[in-house]
PDB file of N, CA and C in Angstrom:
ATOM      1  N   UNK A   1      42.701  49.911 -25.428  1.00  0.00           N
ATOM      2  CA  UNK A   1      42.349  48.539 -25.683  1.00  0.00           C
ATOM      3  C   UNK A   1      43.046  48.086 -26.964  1.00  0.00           C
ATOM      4  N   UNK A   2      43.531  47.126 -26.865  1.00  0.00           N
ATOM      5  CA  UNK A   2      44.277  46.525 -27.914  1.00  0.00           C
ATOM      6  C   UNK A   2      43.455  46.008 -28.757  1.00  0.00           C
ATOM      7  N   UNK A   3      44.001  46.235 -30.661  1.00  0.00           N
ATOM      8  CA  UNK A   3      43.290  45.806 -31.402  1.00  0.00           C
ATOM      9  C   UNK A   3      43.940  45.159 -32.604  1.00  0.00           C
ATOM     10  N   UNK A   4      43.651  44.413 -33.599  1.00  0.00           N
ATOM     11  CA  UNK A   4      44.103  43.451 -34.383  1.00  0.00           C
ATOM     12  C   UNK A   4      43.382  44.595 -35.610  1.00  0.00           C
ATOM     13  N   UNK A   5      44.247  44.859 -36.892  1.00  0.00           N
ATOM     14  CA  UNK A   5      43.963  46.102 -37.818  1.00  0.00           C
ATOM     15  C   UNK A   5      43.739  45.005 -38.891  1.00  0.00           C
ATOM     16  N   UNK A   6      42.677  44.929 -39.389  1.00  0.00           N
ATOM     17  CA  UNK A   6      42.596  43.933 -41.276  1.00  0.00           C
ATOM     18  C   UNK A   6      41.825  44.952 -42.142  1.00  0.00           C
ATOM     19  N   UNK A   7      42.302  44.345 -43.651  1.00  0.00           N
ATOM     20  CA  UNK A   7      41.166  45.413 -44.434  1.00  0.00           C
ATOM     21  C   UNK A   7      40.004  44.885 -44.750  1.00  0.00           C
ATOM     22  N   UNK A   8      39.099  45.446 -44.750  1.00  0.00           N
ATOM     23  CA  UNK A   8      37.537  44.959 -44.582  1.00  0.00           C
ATOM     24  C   UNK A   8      37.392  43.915 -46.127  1.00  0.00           C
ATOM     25  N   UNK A   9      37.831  44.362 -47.299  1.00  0.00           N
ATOM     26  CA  UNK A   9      37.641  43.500 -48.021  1.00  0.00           C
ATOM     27  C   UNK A   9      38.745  43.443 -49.335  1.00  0.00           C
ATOM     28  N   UNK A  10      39.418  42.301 -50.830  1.00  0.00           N
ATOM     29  CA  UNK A  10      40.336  42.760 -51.251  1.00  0.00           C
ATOM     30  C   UNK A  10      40.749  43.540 -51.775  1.00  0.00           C
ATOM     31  N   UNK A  11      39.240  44.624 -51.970  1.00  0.00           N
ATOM     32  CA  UNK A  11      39.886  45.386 -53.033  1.00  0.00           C
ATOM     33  C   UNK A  11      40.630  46.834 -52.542  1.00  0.00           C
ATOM     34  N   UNK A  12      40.403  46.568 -50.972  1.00  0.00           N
ATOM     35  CA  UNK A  12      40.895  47.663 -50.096  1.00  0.00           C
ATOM     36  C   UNK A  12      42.325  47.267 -49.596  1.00  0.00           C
ATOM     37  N   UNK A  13      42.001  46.304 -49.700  1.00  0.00           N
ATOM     38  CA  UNK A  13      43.723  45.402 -49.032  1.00  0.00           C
ATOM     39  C   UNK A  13      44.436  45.452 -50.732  1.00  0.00           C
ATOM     40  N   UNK A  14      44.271  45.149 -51.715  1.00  0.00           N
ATOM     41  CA  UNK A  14      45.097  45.728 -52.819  1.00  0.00           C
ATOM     42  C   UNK A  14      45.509  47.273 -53.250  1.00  0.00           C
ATOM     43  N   UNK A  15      44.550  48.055 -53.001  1.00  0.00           N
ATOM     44  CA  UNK A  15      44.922  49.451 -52.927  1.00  0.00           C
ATOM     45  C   UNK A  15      45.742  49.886 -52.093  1.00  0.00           C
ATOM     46  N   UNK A  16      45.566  49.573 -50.855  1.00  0.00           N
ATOM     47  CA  UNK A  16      46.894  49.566 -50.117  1.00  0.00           C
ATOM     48  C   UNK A  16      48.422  48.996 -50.806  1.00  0.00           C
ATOM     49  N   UNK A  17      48.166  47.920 -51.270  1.00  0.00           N
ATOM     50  CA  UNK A  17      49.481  47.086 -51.971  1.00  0.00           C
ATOM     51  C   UNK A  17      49.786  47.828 -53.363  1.00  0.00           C
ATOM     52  N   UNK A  18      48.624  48.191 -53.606  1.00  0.00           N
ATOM     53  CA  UNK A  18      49.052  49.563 -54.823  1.00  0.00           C
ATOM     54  C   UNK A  18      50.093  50.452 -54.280  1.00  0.00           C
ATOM     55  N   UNK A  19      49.527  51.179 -52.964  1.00  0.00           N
ATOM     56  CA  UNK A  19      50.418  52.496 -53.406  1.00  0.00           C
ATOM     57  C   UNK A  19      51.860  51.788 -52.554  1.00  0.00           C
ATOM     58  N   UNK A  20      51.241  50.727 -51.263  1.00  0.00           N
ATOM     59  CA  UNK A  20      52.829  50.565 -51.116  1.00  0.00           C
ATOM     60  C   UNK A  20      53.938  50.076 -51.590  1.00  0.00           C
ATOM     61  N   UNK A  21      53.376  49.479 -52.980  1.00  0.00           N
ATOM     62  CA  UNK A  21      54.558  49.428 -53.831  1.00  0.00           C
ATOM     63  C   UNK A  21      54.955  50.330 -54.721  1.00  0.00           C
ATOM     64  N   UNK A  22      54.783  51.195 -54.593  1.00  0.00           N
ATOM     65  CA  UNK A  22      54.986  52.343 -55.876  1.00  0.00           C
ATOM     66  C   UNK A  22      56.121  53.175 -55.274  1.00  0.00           C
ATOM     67  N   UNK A  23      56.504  53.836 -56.498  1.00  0.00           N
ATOM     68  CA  UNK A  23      57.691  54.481 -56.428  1.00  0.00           C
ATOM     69  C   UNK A  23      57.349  55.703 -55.743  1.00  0.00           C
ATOM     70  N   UNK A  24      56.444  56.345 -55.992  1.00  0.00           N
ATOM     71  CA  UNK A  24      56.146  57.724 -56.057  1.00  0.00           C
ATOM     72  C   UNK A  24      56.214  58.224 -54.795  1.00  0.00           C
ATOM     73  N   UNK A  25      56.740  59.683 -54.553  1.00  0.00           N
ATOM     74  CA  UNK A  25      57.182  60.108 -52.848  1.00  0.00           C
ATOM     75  C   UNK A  25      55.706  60.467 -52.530  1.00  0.00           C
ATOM     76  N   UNK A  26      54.529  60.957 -53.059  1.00  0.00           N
ATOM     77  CA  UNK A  26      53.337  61.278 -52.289  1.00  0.00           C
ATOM     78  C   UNK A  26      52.659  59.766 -52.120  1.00  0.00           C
ATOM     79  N   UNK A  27      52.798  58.808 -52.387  1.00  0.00           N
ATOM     80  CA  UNK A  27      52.514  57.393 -52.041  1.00  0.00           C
ATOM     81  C   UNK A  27      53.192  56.677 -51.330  1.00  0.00           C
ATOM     82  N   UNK A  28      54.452  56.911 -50.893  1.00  0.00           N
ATOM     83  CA  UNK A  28      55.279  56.684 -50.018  1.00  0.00           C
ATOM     84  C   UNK A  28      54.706  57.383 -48.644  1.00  0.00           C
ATOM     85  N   UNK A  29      54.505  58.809 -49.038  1.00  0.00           N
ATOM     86  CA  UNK A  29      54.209  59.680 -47.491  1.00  0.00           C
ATOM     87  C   UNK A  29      52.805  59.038 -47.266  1.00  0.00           C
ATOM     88  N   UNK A  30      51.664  59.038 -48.310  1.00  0.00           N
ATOM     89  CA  UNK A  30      50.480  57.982 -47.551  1.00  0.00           C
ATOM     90  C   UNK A  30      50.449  56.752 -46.930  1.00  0.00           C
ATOM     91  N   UNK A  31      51.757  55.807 -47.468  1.00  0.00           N
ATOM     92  CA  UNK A  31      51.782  54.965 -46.772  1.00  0.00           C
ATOM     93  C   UNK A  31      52.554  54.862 -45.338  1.00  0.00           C
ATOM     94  N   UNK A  32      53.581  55.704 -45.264  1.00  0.00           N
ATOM     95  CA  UNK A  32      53.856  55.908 -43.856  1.00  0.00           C
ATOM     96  C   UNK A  32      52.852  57.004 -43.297  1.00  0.00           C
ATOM     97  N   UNK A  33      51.909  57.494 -43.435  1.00  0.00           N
ATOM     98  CA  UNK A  33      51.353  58.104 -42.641  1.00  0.00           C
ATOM     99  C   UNK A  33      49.910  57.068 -42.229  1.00  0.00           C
ATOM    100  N   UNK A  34      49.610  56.263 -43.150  1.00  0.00           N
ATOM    101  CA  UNK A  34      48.954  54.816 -43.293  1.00  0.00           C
ATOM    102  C   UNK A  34      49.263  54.299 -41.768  1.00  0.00           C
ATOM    103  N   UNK A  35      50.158  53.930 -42.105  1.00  0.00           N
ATOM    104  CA  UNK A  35      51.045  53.061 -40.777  1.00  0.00           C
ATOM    105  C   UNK A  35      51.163  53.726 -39.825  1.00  0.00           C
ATOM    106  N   UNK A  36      51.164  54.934 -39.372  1.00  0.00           N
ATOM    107  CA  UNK A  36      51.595  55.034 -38.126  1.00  0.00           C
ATOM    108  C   UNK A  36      50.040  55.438 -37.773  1.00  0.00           C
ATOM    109  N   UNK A  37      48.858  55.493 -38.886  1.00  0.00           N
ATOM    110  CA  UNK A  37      47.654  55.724 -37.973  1.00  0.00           C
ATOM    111  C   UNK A  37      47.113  54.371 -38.007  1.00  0.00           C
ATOM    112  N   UNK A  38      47.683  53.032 -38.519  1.00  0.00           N
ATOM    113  CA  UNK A  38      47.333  51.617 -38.274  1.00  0.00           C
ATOM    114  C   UNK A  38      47.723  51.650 -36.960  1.00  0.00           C
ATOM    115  N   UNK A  39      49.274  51.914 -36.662  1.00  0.00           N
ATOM    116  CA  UNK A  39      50.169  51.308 -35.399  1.00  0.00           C
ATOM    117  C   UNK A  39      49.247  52.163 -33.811  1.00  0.00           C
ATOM    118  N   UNK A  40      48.689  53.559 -34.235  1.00  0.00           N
ATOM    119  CA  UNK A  40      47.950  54.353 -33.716  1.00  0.00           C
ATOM    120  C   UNK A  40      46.380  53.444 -33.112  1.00  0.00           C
ATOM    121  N   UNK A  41      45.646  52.720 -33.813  1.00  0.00           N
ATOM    122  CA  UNK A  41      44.623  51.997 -33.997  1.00  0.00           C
ATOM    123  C   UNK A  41      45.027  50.607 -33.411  1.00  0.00           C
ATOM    124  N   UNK A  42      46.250  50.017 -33.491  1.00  0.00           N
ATOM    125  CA  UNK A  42      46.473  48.800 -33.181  1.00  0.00           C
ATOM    126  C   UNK A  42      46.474  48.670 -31.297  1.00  0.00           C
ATOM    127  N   UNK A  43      47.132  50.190 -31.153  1.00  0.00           N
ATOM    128  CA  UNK A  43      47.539  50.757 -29.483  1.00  0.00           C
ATOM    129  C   UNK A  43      46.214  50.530 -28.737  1.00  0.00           C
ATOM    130  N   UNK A  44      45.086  51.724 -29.561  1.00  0.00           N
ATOM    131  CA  UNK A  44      43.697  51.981 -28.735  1.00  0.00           C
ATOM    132  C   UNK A  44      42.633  51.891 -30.390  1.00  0.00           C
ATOM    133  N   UNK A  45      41.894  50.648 -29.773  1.00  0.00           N
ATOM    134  CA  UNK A  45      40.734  50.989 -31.704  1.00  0.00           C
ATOM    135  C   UNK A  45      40.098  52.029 -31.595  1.00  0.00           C
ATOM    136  N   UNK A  46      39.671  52.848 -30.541  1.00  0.00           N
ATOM    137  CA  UNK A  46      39.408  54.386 -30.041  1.00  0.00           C
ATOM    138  C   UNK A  46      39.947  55.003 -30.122  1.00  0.00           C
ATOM    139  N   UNK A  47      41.007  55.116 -31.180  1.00  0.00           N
ATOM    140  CA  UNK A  47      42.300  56.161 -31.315  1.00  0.00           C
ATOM    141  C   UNK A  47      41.735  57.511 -31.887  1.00  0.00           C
ATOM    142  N   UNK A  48      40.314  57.212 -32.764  1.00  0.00           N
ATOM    143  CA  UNK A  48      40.188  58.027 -33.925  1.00  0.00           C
ATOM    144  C   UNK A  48      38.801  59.012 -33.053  1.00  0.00           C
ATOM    145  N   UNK A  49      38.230  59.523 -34.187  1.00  0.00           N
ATOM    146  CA  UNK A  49      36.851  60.179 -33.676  1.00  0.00           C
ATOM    147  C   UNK A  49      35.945  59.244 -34.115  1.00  0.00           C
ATOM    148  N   UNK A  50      35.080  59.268 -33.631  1.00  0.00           N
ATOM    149  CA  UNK A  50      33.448  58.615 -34.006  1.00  0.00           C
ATOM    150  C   UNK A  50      32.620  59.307 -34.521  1.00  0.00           C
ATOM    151  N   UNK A  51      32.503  58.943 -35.902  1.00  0.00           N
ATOM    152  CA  UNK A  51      31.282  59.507 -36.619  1.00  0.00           C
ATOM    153  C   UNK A  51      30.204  58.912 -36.572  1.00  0.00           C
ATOM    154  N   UNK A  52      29.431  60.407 -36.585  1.00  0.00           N
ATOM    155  CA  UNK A  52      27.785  60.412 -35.564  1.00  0.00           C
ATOM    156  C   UNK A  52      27.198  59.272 -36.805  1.00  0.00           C
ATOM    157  N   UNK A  53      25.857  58.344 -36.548  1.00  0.00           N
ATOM    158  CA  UNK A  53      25.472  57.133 -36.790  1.00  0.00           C
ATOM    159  C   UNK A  53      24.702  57.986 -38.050  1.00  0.00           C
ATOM    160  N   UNK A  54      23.911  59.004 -37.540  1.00  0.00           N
ATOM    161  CA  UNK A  54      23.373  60.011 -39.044  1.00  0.00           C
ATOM    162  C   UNK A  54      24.067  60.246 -40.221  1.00  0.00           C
ATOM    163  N   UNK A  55      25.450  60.092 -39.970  1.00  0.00           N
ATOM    164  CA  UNK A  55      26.294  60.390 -40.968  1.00  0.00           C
ATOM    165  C   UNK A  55      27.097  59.299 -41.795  1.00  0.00           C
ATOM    166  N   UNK A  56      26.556  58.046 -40.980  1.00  0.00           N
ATOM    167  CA  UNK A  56      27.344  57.642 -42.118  1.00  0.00           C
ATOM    168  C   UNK A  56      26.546  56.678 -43.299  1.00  0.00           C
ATOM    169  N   UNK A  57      27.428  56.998 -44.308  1.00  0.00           N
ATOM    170  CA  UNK A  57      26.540  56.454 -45.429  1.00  0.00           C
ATOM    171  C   UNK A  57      25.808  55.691 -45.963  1.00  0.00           C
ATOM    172  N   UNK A  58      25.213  55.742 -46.895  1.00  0.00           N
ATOM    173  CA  UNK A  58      23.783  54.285 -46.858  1.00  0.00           C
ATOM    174  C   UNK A  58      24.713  53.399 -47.526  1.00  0.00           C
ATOM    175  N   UNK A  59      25.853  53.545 -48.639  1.00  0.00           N
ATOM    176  CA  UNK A  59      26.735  53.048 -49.465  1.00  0.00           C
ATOM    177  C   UNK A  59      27.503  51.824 -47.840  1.00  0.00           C
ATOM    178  N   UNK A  60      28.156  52.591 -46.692  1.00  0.00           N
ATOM    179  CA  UNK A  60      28.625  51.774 -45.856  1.00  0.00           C
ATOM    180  C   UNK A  60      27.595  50.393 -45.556  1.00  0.00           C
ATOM    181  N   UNK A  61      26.489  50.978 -45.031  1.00  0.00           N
ATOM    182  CA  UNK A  61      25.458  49.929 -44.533  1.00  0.00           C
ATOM    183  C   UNK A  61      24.928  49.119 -45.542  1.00  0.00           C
ATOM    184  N   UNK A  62      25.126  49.731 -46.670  1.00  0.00           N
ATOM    185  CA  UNK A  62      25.132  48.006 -47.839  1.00  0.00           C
ATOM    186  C   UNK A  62      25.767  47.066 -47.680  1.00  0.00           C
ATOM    187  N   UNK A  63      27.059  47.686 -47.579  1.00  0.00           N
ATOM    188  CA  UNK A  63      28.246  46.938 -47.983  1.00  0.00           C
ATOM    189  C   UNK A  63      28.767  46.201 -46.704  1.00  0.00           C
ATOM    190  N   UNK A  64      28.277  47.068 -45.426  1.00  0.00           N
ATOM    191  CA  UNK A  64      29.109  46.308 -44.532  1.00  0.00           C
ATOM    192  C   UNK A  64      28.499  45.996 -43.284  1.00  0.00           C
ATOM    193  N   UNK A  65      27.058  46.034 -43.675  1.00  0.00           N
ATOM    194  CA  UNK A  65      25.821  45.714 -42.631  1.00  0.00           C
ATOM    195  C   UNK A  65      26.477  44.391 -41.780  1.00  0.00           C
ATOM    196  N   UNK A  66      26.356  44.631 -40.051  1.00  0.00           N
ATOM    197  CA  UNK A  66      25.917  45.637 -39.388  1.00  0.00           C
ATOM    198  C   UNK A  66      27.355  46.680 -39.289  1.00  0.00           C
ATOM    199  N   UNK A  67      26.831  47.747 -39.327  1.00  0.00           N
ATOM    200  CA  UNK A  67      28.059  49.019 -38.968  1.00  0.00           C
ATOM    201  C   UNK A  67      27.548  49.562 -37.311  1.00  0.00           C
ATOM    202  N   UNK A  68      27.903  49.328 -36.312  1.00  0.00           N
ATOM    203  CA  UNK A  68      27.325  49.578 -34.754  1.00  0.00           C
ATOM    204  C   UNK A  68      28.380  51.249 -34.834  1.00  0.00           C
ATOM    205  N   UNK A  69      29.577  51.122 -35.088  1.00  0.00           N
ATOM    206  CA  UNK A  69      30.047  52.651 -35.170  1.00  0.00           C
ATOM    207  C   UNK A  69      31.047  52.911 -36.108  1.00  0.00           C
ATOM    208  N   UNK A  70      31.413  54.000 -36.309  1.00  0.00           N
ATOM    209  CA  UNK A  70      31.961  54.430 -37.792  1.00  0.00           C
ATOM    210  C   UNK A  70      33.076  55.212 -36.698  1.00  0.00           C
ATOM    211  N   UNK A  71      34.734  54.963 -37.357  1.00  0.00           N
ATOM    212  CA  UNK A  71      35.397  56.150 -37.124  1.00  0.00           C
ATOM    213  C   UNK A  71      36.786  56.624 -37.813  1.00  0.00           C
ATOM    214  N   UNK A  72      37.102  57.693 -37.599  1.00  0.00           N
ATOM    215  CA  UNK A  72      37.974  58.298 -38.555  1.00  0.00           C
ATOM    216  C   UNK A  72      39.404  58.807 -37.638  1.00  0.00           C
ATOM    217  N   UNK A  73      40.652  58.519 -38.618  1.00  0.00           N
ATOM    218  CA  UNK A  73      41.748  59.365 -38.097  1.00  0.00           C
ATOM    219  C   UNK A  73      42.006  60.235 -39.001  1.00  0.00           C
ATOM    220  N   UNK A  74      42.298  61.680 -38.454  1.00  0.00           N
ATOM    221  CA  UNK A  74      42.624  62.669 -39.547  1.00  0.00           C
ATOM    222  C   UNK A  74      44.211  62.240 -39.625  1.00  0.00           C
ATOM    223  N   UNK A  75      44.552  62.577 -40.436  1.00  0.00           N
ATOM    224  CA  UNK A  75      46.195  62.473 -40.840  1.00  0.00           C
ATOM    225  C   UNK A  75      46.679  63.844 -41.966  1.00  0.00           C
ATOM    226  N   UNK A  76      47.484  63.718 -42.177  1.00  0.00           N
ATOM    227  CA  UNK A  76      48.372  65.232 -42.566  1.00  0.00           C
ATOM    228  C   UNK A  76      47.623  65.536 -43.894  1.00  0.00           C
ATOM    229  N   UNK A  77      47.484  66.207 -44.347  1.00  0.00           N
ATOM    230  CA  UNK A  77      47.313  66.816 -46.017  1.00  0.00           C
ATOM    231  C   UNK A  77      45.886  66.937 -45.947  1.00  0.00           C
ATOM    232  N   UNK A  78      45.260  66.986 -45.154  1.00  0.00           N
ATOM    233  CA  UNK A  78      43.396  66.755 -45.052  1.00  0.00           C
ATOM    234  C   UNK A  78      43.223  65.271 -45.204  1.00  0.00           C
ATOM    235  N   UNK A  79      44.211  64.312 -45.437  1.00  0.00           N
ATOM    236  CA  UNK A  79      43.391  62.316 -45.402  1.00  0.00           C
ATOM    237  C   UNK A  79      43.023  62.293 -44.314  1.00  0.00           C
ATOM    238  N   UNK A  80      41.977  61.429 -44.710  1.00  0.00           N
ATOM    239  CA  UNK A  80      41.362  60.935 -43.965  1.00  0.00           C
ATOM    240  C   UNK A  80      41.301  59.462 -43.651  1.00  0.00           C
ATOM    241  N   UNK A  81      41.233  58.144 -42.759  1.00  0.00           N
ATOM    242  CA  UNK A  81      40.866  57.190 -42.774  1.00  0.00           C
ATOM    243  C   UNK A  81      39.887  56.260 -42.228  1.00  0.00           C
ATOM    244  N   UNK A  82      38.869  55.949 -42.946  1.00  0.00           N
ATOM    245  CA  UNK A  82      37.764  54.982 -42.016  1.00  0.00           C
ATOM    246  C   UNK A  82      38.333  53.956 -41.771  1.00  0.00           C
ATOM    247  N   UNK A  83      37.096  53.592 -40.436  1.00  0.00           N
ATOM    248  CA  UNK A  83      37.186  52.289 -40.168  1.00  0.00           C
ATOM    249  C   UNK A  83      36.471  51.575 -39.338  1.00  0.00           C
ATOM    250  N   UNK A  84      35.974  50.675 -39.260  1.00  0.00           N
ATOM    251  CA  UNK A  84      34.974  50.295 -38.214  1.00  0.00           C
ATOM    252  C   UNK A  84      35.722  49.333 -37.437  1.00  0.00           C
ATOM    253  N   UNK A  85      35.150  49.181 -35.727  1.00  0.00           N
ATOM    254  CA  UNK A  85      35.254  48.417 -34.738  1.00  0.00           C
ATOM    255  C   UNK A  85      34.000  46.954 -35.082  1.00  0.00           C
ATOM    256  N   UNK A  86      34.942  46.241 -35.176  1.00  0.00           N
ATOM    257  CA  UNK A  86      34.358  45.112 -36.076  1.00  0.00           C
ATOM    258  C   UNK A  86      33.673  43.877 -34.604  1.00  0.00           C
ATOM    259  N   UNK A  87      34.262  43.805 -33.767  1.00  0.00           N
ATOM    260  CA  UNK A  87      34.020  42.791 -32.227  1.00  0.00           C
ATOM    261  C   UNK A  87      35.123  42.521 -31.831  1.00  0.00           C
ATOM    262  N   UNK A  88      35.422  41.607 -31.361  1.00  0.00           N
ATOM    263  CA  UNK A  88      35.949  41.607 -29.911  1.00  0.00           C
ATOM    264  C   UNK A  88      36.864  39.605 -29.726  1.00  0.00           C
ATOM    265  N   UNK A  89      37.550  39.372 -30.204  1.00  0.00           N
ATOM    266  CA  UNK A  89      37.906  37.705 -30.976  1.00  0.00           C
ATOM    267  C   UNK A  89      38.961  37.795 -28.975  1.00  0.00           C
ATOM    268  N   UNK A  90      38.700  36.707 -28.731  1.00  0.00           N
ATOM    269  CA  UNK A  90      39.614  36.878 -27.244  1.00  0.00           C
ATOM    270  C   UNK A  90      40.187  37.892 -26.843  1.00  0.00           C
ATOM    271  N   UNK A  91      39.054  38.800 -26.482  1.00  0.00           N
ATOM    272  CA  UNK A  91      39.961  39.587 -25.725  1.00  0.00           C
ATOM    273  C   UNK A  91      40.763  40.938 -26.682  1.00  0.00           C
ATOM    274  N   UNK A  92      40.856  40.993 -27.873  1.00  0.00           N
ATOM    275  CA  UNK A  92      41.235  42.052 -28.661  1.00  0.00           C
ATOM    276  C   UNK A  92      40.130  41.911 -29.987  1.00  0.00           C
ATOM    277  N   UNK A  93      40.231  43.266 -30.183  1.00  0.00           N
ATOM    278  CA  UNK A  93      39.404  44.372 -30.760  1.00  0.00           C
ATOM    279  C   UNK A  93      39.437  44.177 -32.318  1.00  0.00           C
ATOM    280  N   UNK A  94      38.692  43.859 -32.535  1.00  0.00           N
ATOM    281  CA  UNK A  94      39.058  43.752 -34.310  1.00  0.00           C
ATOM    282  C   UNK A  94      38.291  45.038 -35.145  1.00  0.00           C
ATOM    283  N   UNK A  95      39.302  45.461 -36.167  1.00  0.00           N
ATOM    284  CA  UNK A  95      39.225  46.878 -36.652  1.00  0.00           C
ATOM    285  C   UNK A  95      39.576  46.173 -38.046  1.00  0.00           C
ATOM    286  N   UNK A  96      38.092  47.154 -38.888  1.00  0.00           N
ATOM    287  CA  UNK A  96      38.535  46.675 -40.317  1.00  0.00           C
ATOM    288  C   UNK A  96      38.918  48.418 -40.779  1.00  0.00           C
ATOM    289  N   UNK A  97      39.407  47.822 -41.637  1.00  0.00           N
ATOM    290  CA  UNK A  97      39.932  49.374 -42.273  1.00  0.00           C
ATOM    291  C   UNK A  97      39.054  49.101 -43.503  1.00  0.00           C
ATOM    292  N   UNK A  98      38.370  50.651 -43.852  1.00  0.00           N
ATOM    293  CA  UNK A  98      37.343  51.025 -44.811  1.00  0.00           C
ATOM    294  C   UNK A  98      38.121  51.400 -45.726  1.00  0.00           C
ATOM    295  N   UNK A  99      38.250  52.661 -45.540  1.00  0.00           N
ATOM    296  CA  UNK A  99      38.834  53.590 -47.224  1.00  0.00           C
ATOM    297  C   UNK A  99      39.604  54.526 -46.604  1.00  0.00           C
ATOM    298  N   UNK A 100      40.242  55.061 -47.219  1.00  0.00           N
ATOM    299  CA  UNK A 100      41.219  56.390 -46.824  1.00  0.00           C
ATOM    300  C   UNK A 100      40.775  56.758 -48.162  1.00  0.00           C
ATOM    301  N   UNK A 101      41.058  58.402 -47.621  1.00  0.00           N
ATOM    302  CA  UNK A 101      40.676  59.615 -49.136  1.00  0.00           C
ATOM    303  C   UNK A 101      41.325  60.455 -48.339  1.00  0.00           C
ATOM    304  N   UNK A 102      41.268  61.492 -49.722  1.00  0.00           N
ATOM    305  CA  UNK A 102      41.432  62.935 -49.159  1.00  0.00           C
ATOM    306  C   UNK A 102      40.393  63.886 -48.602  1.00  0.00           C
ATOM    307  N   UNK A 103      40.696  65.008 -47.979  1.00  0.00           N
ATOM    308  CA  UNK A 103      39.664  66.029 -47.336  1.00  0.00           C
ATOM    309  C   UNK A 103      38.313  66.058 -48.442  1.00  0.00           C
ATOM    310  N   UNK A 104      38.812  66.784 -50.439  1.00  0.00           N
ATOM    311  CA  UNK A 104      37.210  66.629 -50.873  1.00  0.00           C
ATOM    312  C   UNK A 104      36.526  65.455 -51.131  1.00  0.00           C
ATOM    313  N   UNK A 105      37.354  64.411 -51.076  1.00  0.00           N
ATOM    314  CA  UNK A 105      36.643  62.941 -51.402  1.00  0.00           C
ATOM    315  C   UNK A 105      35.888  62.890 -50.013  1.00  0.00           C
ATOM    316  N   UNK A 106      36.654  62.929 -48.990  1.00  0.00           N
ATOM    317  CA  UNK A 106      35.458  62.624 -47.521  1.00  0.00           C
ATOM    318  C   UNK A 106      34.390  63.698 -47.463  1.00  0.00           C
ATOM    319  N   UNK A 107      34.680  65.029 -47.776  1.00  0.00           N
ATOM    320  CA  UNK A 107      33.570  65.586 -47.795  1.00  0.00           C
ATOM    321  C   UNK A 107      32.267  64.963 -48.801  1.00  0.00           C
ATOM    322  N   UNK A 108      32.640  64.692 -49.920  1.00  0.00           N
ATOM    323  CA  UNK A 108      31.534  64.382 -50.914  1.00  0.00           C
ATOM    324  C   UNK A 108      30.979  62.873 -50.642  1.00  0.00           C
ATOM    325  N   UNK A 109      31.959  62.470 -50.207  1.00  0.00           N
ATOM    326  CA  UNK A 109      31.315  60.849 -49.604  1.00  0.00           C
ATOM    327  C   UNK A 109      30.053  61.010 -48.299  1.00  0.00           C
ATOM    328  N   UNK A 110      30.792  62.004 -47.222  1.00  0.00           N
ATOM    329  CA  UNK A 110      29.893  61.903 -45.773  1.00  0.00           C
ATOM    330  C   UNK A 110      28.637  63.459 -46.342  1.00  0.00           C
ATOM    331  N   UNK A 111      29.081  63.977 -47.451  1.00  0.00           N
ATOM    332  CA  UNK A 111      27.861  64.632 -47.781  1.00  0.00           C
ATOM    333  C   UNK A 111      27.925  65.850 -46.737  1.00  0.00           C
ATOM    334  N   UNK A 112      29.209  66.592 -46.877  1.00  0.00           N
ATOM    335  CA  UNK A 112      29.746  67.800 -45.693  1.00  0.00           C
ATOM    336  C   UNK A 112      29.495  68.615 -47.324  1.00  0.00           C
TER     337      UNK A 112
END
């Protein structure tokens, strides 16, 4: 199912514009690995896994009440990226993008 990719809010859509302007080659490789799990998400918004509703954080459901499902693409180095299936605007899928981290940041966030 086809989906339309935005970032949920600016300070997530500037962090992105952080690293993709930066020089640096491990911010370069997050941002192409960024992109091809956007272009991945844009194909099917079911691209990723679904994290179980127990797990996800009370910090999400503050911030981004209602959350109906939570899900993640693994990508290379242990990152990780959230994101929720936001509804449904004619016919395509709207997907906000949450946060990307690394493997111990997602562990200490989802409390693994």
């Amino acid at each position: 199912m086809k989906a339309t990719v935005y970032f949920i809010d600016d300070k997530v859509h500037a962090a992105y514009r952080k690293i993709a302007e930066s020089r640096r080659s491990e911010d370069r490789e997050l941002v192409a690995m960024l992109g091809r799990a956007f272009d991945a998400i844009e194909r099917n918004a079911f691209a990723g896994t679904q994290i179980p509703k127990r797990l996800i954080p009370r910090e999400y459901h503050q911030r981004y009440d209602p959350i109906a499902a939570l899900w993640k693409v693994d990508m290379a180095g242990g990152w990780r990226l959230i994101y929720m299936v936001a509804g449904d605007v004619d016919g395509t899928v709207q997907v906000g993008i949450i946060e990307w981290f690394d493997h111990g940041e997602y562990e200490r966030r989802f409390g693994y």
